[in-house]
Protein backbone atom coordinates (compact mmCIF):
# COMPACT_ATOMS: atom_id res chain seq x y z
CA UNK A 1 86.42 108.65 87.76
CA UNK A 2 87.05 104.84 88.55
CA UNK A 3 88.47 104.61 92.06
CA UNK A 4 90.15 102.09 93.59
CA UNK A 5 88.40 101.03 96.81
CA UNK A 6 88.76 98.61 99.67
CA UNK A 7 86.47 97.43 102.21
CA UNK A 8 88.38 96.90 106.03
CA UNK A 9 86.73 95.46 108.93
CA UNK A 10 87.58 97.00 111.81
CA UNK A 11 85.78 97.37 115.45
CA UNK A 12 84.72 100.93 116.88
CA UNK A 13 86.89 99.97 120.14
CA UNK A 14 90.11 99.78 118.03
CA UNK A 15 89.21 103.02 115.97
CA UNK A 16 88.69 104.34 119.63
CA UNK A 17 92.23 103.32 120.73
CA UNK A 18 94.66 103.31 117.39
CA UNK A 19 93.25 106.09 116.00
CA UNK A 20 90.73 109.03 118.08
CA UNK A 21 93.25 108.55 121.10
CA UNK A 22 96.41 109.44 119.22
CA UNK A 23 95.07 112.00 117.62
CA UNK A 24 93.77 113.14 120.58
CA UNK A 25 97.10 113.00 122.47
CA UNK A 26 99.58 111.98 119.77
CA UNK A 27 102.09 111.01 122.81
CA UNK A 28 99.93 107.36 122.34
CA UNK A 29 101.56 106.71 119.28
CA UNK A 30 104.68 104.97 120.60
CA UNK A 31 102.52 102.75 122.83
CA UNK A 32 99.68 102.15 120.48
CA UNK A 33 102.57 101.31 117.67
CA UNK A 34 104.09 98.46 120.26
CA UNK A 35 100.80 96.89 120.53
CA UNK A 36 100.79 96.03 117.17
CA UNK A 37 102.16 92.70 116.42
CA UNK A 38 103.89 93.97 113.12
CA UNK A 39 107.60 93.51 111.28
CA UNK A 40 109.64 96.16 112.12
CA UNK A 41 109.00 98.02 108.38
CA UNK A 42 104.77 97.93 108.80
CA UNK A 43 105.53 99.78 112.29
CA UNK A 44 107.45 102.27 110.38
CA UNK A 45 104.71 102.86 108.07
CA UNK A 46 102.25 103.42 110.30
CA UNK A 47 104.70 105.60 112.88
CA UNK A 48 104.78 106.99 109.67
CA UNK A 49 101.10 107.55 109.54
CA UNK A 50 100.74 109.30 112.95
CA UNK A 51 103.49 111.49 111.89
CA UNK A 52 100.56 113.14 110.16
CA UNK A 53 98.59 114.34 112.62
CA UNK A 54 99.60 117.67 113.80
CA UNK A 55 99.31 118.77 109.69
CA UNK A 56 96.00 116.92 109.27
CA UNK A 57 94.62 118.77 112.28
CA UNK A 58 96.29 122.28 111.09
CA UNK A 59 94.70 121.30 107.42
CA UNK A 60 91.19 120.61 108.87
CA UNK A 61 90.87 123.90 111.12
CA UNK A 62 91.81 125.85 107.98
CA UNK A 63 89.71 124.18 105.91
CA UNK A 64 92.46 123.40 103.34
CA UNK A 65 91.18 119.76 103.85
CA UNK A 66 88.59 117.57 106.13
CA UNK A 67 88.15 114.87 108.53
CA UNK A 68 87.13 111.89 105.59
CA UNK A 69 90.61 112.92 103.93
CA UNK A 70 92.59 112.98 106.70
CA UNK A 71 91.94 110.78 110.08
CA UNK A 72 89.01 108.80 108.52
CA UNK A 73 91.47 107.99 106.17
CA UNK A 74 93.94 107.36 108.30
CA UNK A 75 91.32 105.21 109.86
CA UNK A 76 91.51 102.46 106.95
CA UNK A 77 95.36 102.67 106.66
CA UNK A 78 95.28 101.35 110.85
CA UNK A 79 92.40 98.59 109.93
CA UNK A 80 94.73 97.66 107.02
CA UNK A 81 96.85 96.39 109.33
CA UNK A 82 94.49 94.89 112.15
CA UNK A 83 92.29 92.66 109.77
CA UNK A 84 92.59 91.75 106.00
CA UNK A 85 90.98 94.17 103.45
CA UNK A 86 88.78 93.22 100.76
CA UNK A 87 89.61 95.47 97.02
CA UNK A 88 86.79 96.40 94.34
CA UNK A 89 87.30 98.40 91.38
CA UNK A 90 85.15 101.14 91.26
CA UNK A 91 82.84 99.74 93.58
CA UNK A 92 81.64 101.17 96.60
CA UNK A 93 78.66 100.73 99.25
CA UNK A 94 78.24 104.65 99.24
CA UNK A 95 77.61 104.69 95.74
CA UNK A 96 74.15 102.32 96.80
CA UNK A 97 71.75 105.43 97.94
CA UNK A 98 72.35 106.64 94.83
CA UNK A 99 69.86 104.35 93.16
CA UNK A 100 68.27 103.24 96.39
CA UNK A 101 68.05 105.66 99.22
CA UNK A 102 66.52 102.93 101.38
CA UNK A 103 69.91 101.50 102.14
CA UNK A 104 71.14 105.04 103.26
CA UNK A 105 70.10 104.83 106.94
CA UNK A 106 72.77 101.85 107.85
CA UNK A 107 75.81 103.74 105.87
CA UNK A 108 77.36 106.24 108.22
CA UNK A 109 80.50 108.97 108.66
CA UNK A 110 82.62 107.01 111.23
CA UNK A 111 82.90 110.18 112.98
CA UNK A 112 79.64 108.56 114.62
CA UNK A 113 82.54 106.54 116.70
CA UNK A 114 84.82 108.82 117.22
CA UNK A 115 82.60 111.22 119.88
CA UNK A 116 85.36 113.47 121.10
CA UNK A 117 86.57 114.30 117.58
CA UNK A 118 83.08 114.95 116.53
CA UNK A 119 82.58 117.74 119.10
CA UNK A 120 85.82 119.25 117.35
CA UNK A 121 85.22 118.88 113.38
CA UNK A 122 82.73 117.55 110.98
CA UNK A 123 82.41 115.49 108.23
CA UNK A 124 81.49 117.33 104.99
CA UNK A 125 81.60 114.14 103.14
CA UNK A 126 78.72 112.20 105.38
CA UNK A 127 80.26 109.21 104.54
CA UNK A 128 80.51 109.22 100.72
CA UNK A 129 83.53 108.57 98.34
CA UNK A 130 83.74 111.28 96.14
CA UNK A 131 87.21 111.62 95.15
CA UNK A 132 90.75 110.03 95.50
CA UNK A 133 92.55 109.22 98.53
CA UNK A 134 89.37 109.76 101.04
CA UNK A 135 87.36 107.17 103.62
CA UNK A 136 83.65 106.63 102.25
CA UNK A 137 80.76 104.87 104.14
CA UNK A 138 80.93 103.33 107.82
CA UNK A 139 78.61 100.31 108.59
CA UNK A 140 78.38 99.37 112.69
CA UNK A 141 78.72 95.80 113.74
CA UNK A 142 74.96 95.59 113.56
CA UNK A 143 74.43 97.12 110.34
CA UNK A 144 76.58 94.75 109.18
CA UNK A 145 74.23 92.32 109.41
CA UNK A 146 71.42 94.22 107.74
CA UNK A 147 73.87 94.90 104.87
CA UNK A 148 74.43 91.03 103.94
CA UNK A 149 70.80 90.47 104.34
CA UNK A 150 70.23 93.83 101.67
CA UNK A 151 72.72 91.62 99.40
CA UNK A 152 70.82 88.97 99.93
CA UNK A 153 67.44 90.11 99.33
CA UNK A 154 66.73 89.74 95.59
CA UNK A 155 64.53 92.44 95.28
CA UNK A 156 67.46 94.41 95.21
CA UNK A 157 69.34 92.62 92.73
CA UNK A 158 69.20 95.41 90.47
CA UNK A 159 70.06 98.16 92.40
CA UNK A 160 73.19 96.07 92.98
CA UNK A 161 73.94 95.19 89.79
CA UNK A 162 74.04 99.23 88.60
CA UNK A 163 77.04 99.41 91.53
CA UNK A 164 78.82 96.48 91.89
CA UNK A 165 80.48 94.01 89.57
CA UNK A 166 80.65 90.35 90.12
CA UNK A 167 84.24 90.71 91.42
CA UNK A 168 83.15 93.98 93.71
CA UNK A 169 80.30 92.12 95.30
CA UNK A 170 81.96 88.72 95.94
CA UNK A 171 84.61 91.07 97.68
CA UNK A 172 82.09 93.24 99.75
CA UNK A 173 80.44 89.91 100.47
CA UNK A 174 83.43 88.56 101.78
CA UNK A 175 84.51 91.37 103.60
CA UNK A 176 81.05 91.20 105.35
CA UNK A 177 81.35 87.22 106.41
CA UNK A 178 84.31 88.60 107.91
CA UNK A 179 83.07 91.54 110.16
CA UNK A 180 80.32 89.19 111.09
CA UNK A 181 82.10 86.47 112.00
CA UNK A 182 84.53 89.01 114.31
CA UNK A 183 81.85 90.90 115.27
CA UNK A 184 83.62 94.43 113.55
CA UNK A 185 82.17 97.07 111.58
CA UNK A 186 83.12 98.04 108.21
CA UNK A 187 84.92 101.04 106.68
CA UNK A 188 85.40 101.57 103.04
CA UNK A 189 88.04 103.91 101.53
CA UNK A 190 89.64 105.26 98.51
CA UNK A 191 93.25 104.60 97.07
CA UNK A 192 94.46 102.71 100.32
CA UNK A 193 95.85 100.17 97.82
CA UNK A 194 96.22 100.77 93.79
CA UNK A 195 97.32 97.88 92.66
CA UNK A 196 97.80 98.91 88.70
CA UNK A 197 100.83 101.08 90.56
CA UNK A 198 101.88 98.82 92.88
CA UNK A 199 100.86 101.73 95.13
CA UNK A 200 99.55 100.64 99.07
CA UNK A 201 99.89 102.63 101.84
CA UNK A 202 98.48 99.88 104.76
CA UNK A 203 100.18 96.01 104.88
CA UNK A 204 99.79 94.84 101.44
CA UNK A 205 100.09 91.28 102.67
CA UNK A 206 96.61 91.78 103.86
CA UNK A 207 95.36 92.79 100.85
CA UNK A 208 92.25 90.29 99.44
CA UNK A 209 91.26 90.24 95.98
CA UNK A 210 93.42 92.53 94.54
């Protein structure tokens, strides 16, 4: 299975206050939707988004679904429209441990930033994009950095190489110049944007490499 997957900077304060607050309380959304400096039809999409919540949570306690299909997810669709979004086909950081465990340390559920949730679900997926429509590996604003210097590093030019594609590394690497140059983290995700279908569920105007 190819997927289709982007790479969104975002910081752990604004996953904090668009996203584990509303879900927390969802009577934030109206406010947190106002802060947004968006056209009228983005802040319907992502109104549309919290609309979710109350079946993501019912979907997670019965087990029907899980936190990296629901808010994680959710999670990229809000830093789709905070920050531009960097798209790789079929490439993904979580797919790295796979042929070099040393990078798995710095690749993390972003649960880790989201403490009150975490005391009420968990995160089956640890992080890891294994199917459609899902959020995959979380890198902190200082992992970052240790990330572009593992791209860097040519000693681990082939364990890139069996991963990424040109195009799917120049887009990570971009999306990494700009979480360190803002000082965010980085989220990756599944099926946010498919462009073959013309299908996006964020702001496609911030859309990069596509």
């Amino acid at each position: 299975m190819c997927f289709d997957v982007t790479f969104h900077p975002i910081s752990p304060e604004d996953i904090t206050f668009f996203v584990e607050d509303v879900v927390l309380d969802p009577t934030f959304a109206p406010s947190r939707i106002e802060r947004l400096d968006l056209e009228p039809a983005f802040k319907d999409a992502i109104r549309n988004a919290y609309g979710f919540i109350a079946d993501f949570r019912k979907s997670v306690e019965s087990g029907e679904s899980d936190f990296a299909h629901t808010f994680s997810f959710m999670t990229a669709i809000v830093a789709g429209f905070l920050h531009p979004y960097w798209y790789s086909r079929g490439c993904a950081v979580s797919f790295l441990p796979d042929v070099d465990p040393t990078i798995g340390p710095i690749l993390e559920s972003p649960l880790v930033v989201m403490p009150r949730l975490a005391r009420q679900m968990s995160d089956p997926s640890n992080g890891r994009i294994t199917t459609n429509f899902i959020s995959g590996a979380y890198v902190s604003q200082s992992n970052v950095v240790a990330l572009k210097s593992y791209f860097a590093d040519p000693k681990n030019g082939d364990h890139i190489a069996r991963i990424f594609s040109d195009n799917g590394r120049d887009s990570l690497l971009e999306a990494i110049e700009y979480a360190t140059e803002h000082r965010l983290g980085l989220l990756e995700a599944s099926d946010v944007i498919v462009p073959l279908f013309g299908e996006c569920v964020t702001n496609p105007n911030n859309a990069r490499r596509t």
